[in-house]
PDB file of N, CA and C in Angstrom:
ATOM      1  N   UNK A   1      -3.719 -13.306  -3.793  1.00  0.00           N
ATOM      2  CA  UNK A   1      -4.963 -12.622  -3.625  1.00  0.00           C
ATOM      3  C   UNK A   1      -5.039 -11.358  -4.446  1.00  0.00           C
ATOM      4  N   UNK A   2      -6.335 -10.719  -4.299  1.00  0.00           N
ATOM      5  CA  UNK A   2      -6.620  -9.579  -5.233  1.00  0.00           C
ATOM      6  C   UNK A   2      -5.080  -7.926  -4.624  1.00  0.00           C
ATOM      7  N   UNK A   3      -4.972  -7.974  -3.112  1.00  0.00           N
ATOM      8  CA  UNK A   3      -3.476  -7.035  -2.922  1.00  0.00           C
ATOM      9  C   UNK A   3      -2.518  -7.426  -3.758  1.00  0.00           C
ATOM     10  N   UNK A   4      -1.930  -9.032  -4.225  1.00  0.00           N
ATOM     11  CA  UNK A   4      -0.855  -8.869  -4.785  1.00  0.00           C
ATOM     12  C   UNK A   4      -0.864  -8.575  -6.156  1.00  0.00           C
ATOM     13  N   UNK A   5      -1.967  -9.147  -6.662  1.00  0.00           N
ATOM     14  CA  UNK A   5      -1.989  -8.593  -8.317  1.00  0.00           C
ATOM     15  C   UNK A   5      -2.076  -7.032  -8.676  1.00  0.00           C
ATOM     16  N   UNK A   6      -2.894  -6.336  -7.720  1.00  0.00           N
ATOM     17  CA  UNK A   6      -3.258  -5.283  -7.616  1.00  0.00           C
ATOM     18  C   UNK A   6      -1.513  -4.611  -7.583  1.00  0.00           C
ATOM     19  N   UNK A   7      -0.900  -4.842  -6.553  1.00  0.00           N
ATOM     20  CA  UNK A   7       0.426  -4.058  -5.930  1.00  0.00           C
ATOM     21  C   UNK A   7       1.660  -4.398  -7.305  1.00  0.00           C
ATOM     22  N   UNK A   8       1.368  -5.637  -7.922  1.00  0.00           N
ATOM     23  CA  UNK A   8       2.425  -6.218  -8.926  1.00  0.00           C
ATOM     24  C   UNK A   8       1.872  -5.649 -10.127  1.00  0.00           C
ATOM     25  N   UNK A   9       0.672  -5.414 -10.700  1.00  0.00           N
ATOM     26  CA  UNK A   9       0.699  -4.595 -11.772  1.00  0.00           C
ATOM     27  C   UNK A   9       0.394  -2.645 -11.857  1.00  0.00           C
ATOM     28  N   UNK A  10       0.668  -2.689 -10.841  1.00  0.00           N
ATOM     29  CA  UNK A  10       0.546  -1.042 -10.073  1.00  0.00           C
ATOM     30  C   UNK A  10       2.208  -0.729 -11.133  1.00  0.00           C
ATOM     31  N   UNK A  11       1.977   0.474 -11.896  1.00  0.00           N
ATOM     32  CA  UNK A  11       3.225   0.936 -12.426  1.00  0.00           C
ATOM     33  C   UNK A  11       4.015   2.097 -11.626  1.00  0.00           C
ATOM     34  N   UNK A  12       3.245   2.147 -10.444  1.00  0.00           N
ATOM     35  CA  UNK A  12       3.993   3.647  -9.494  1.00  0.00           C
ATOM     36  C   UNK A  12       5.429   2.760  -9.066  1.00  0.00           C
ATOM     37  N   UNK A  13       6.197   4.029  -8.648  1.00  0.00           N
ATOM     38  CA  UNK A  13       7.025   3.125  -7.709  1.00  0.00           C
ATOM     39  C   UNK A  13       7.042   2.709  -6.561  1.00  0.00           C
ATOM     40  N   UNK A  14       7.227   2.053  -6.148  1.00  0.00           N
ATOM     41  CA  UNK A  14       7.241   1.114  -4.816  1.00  0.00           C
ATOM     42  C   UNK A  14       8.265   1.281  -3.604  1.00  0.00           C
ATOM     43  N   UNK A  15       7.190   2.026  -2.155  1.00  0.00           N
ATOM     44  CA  UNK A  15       8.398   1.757  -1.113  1.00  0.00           C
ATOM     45  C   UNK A  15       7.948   2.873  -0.361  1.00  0.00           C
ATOM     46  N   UNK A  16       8.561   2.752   0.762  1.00  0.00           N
ATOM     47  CA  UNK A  16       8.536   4.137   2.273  1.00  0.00           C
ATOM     48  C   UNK A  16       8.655   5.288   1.509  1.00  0.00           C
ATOM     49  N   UNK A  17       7.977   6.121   2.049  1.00  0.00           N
ATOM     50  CA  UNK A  17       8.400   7.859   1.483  1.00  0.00           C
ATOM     51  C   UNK A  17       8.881   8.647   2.809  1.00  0.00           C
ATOM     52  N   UNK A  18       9.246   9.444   2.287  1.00  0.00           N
ATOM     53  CA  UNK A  18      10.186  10.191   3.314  1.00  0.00           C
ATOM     54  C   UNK A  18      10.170  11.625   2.676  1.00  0.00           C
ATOM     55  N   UNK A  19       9.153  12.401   1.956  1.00  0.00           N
ATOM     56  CA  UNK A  19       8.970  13.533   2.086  1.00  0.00           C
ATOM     57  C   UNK A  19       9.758  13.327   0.533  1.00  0.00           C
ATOM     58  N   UNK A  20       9.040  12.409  -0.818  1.00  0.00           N
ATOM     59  CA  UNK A  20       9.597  12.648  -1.677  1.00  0.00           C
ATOM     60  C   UNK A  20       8.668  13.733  -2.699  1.00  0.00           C
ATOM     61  N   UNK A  21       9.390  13.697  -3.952  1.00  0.00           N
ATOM     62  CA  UNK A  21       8.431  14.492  -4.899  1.00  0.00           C
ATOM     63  C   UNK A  21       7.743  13.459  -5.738  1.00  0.00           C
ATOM     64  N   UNK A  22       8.067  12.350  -5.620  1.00  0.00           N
ATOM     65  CA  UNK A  22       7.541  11.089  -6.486  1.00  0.00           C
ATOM     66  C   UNK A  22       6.403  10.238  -5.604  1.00  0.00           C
ATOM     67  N   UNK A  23       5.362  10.053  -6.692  1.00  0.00           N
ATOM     68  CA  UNK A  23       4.355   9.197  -5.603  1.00  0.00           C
ATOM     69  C   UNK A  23       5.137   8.280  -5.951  1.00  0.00           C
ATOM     70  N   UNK A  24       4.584   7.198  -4.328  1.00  0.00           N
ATOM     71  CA  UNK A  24       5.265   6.099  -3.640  1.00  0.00           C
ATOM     72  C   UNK A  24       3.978   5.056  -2.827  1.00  0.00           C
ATOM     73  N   UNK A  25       3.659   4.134  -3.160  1.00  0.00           N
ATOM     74  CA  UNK A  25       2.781   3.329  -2.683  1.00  0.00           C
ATOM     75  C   UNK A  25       3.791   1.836  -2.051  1.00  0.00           C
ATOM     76  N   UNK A  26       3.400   1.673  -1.052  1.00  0.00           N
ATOM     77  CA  UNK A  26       3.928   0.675   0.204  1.00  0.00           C
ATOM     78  C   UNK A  26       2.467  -0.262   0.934  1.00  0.00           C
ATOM     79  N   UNK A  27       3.263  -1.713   1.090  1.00  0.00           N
ATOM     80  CA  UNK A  27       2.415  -1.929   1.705  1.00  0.00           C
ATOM     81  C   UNK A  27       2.630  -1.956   3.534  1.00  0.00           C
ATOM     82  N   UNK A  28       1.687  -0.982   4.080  1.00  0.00           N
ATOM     83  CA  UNK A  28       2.355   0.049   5.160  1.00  0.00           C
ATOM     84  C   UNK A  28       2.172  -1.059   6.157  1.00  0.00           C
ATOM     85  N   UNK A  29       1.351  -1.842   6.413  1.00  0.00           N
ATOM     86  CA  UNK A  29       1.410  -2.584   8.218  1.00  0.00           C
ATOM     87  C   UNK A  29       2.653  -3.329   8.080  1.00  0.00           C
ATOM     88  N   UNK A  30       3.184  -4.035   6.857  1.00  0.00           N
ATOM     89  CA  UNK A  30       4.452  -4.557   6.964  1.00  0.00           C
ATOM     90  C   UNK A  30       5.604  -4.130   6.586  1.00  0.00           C
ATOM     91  N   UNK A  31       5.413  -2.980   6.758  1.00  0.00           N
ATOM     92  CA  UNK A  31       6.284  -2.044   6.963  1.00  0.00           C
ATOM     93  C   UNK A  31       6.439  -1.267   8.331  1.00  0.00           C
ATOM     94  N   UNK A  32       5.276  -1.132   9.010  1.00  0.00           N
ATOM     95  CA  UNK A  32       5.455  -0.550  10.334  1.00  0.00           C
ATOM     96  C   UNK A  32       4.912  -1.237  11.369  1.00  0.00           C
ATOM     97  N   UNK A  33       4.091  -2.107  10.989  1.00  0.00           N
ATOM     98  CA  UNK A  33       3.790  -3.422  11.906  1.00  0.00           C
ATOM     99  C   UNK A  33       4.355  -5.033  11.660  1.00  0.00           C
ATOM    100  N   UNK A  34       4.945  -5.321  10.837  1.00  0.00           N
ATOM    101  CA  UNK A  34       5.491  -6.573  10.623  1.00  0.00           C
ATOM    102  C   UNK A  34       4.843  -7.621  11.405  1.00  0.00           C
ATOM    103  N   UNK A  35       5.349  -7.204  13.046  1.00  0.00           N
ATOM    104  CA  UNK A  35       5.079  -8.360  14.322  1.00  0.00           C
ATOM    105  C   UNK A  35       3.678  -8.719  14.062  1.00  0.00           C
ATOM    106  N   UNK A  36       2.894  -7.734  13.593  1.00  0.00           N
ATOM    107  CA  UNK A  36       1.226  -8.229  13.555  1.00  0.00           C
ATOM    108  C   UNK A  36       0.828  -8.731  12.537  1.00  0.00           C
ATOM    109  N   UNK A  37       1.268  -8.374  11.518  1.00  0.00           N
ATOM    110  CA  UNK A  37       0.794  -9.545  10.212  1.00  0.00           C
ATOM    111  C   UNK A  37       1.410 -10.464  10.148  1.00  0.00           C
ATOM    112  N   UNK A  38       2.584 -11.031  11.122  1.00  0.00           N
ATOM    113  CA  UNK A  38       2.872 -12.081  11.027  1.00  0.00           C
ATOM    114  C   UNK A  38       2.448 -13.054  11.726  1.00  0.00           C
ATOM    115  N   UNK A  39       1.686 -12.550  12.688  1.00  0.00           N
ATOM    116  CA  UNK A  39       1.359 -14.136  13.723  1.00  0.00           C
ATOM    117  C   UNK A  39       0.458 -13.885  14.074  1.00  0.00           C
ATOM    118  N   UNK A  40      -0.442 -15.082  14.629  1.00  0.00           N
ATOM    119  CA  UNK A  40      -2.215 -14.952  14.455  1.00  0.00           C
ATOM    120  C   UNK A  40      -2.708 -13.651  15.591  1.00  0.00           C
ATOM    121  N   UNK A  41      -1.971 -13.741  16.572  1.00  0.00           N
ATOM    122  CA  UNK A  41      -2.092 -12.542  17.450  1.00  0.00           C
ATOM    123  C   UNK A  41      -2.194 -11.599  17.048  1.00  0.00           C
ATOM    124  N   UNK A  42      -0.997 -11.154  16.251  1.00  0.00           N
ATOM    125  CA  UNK A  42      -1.380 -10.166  15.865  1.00  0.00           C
ATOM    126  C   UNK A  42      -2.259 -10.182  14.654  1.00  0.00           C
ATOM    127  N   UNK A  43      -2.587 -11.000  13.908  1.00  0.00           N
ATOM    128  CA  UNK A  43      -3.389 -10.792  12.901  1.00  0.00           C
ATOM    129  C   UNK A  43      -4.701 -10.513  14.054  1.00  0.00           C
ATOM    130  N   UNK A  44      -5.049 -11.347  15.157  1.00  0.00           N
ATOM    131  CA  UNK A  44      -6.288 -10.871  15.548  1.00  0.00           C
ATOM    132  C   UNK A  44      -6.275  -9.643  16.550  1.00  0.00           C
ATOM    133  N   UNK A  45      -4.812  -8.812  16.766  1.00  0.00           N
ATOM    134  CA  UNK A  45      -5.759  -7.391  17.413  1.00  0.00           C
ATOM    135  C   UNK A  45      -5.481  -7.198  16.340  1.00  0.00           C
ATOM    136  N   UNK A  46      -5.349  -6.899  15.047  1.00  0.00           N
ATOM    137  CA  UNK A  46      -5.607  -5.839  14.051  1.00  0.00           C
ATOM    138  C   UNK A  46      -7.162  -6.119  13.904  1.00  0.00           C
ATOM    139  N   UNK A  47      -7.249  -7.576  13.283  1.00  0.00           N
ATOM    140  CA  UNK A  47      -9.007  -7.664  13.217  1.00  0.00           C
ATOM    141  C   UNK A  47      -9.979  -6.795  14.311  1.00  0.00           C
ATOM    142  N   UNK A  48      -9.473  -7.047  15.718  1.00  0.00           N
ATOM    143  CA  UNK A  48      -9.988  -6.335  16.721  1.00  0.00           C
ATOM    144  C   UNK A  48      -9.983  -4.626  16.244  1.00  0.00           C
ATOM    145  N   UNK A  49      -9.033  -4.309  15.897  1.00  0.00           N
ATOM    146  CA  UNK A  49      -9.044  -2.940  16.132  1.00  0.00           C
ATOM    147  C   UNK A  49      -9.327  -2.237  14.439  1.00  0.00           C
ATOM    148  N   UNK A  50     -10.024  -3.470  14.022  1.00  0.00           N
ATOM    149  CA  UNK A  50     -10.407  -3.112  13.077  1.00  0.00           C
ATOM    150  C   UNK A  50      -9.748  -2.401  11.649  1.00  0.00           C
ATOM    151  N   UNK A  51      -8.473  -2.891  11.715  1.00  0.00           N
ATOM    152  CA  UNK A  51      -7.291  -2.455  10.433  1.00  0.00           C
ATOM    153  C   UNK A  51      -6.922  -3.641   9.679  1.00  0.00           C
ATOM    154  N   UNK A  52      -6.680  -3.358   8.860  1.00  0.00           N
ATOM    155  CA  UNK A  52      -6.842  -4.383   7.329  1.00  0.00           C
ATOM    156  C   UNK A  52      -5.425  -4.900   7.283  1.00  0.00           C
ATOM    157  N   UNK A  53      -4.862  -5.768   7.408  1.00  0.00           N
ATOM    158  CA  UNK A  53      -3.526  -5.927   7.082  1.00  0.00           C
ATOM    159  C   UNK A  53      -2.842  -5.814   6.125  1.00  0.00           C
ATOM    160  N   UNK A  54      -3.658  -5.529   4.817  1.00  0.00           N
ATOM    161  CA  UNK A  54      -3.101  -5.630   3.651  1.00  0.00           C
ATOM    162  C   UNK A  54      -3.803  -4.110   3.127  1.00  0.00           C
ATOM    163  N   UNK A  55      -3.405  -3.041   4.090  1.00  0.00           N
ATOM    164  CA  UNK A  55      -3.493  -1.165   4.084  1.00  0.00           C
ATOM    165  C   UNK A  55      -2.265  -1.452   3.253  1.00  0.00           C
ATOM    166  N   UNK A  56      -2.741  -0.294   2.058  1.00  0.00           N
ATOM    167  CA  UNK A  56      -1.573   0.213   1.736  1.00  0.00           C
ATOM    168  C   UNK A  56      -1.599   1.635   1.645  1.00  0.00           C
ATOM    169  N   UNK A  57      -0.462   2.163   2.041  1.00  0.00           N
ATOM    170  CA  UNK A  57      -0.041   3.519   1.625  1.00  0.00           C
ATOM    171  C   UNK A  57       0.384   4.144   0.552  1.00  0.00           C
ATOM    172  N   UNK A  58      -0.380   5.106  -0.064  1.00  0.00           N
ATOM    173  CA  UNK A  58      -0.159   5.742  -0.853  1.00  0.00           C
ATOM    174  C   UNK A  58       0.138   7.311  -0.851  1.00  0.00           C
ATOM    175  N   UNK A  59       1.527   7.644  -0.979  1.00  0.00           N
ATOM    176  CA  UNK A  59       2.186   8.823  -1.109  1.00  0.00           C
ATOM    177  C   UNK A  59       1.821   9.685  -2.214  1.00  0.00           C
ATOM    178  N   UNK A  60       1.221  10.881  -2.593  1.00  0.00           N
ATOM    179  CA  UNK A  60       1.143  11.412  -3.778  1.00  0.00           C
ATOM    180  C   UNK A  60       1.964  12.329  -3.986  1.00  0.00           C
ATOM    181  N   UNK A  61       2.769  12.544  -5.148  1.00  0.00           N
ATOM    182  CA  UNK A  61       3.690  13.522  -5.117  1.00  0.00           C
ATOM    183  C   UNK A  61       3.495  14.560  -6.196  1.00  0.00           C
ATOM    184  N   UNK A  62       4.384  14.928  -6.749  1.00  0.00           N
ATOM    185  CA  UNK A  62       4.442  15.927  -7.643  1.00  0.00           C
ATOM    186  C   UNK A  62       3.777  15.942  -9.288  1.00  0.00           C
ATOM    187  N   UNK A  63       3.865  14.816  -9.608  1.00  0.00           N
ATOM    188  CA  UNK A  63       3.152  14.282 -11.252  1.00  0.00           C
ATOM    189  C   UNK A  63       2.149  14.955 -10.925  1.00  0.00           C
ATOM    190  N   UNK A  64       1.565  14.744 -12.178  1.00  0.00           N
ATOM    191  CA  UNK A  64      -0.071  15.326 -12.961  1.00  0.00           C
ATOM    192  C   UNK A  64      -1.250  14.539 -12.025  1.00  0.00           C
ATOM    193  N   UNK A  65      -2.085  14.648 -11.625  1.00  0.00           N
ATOM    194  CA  UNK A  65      -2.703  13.852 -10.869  1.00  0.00           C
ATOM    195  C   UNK A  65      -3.390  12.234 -11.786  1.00  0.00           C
ATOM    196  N   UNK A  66      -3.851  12.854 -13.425  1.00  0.00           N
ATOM    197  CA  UNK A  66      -4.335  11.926 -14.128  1.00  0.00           C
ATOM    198  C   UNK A  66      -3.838  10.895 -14.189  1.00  0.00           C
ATOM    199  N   UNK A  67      -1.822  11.263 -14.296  1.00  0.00           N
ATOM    200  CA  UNK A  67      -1.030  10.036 -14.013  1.00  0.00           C
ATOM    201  C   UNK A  67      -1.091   8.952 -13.397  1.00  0.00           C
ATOM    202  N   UNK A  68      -1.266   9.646 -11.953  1.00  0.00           N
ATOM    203  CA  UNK A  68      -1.333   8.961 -10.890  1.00  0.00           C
ATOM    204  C   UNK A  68      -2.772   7.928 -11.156  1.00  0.00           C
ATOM    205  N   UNK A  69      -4.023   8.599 -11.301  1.00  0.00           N
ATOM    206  CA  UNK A  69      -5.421   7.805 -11.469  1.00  0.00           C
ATOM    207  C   UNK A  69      -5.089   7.129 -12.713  1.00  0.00           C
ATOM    208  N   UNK A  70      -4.468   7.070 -13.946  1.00  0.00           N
ATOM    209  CA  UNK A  70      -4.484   6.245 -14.754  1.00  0.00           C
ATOM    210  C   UNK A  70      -3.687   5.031 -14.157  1.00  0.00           C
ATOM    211  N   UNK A  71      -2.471   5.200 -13.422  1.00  0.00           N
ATOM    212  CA  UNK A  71      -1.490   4.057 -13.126  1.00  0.00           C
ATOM    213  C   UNK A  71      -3.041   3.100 -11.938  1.00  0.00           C
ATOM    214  N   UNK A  72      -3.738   3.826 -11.215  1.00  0.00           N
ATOM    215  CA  UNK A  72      -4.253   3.145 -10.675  1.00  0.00           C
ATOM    216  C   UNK A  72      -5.028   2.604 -10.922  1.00  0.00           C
ATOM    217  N   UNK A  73      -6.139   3.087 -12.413  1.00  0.00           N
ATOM    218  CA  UNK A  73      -7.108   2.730 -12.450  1.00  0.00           C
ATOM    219  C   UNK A  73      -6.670   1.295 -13.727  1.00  0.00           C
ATOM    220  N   UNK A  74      -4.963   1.467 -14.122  1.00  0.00           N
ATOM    221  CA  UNK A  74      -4.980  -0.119 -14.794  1.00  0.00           C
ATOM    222  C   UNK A  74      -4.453  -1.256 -14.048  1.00  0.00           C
ATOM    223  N   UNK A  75      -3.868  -0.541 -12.757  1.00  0.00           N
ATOM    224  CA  UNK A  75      -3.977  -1.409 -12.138  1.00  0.00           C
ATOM    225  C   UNK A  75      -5.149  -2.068 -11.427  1.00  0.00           C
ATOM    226  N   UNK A  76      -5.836  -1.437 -11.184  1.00  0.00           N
ATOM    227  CA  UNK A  76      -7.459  -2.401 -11.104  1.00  0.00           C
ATOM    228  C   UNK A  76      -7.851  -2.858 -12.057  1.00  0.00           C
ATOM    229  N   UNK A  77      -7.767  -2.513 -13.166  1.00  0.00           N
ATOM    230  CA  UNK A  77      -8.552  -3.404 -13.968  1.00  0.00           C
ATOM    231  C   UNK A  77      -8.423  -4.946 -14.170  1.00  0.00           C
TER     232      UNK A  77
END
């Protein structure tokens, strides 16, 4: 789907942050919800509660900000 192309040509680095100086983009429910994107239950209270399963988190850190909007904006393209 359009998350994985999006997340696979994203040039940031990838993964949990923990209070770094480097932006860090994750994809966060399966990372902190696992149990719910994995099984229809939980896929449907997220639908219920209205959260996207395929949220991702994005950490911004210390770089230039343009950096950051250029890595993102080729990764959309």
């Amino acid at each position: 789907g359009g998350l994985e192309k999006f997340y696979d040509r994203l040039r940031l680095p990838k993964g949990p942050s923990f209070g770094m100086t480097t932006t860090l983009i994750c994809p966060f429910m399966y990372l902190a919800h696992y149990d719910l994107v994995t099984t229809p239950a939980g896929l449907a209270e997220l639908s219920a509660s209205r959260l996207d399963p395929d949220l991702l988190r994005l950490c911004v850190g210390c770089e230039p900000v343009e950096e950051i909007i250029e890595a993102l904006g080729e990764a959309l393209a």
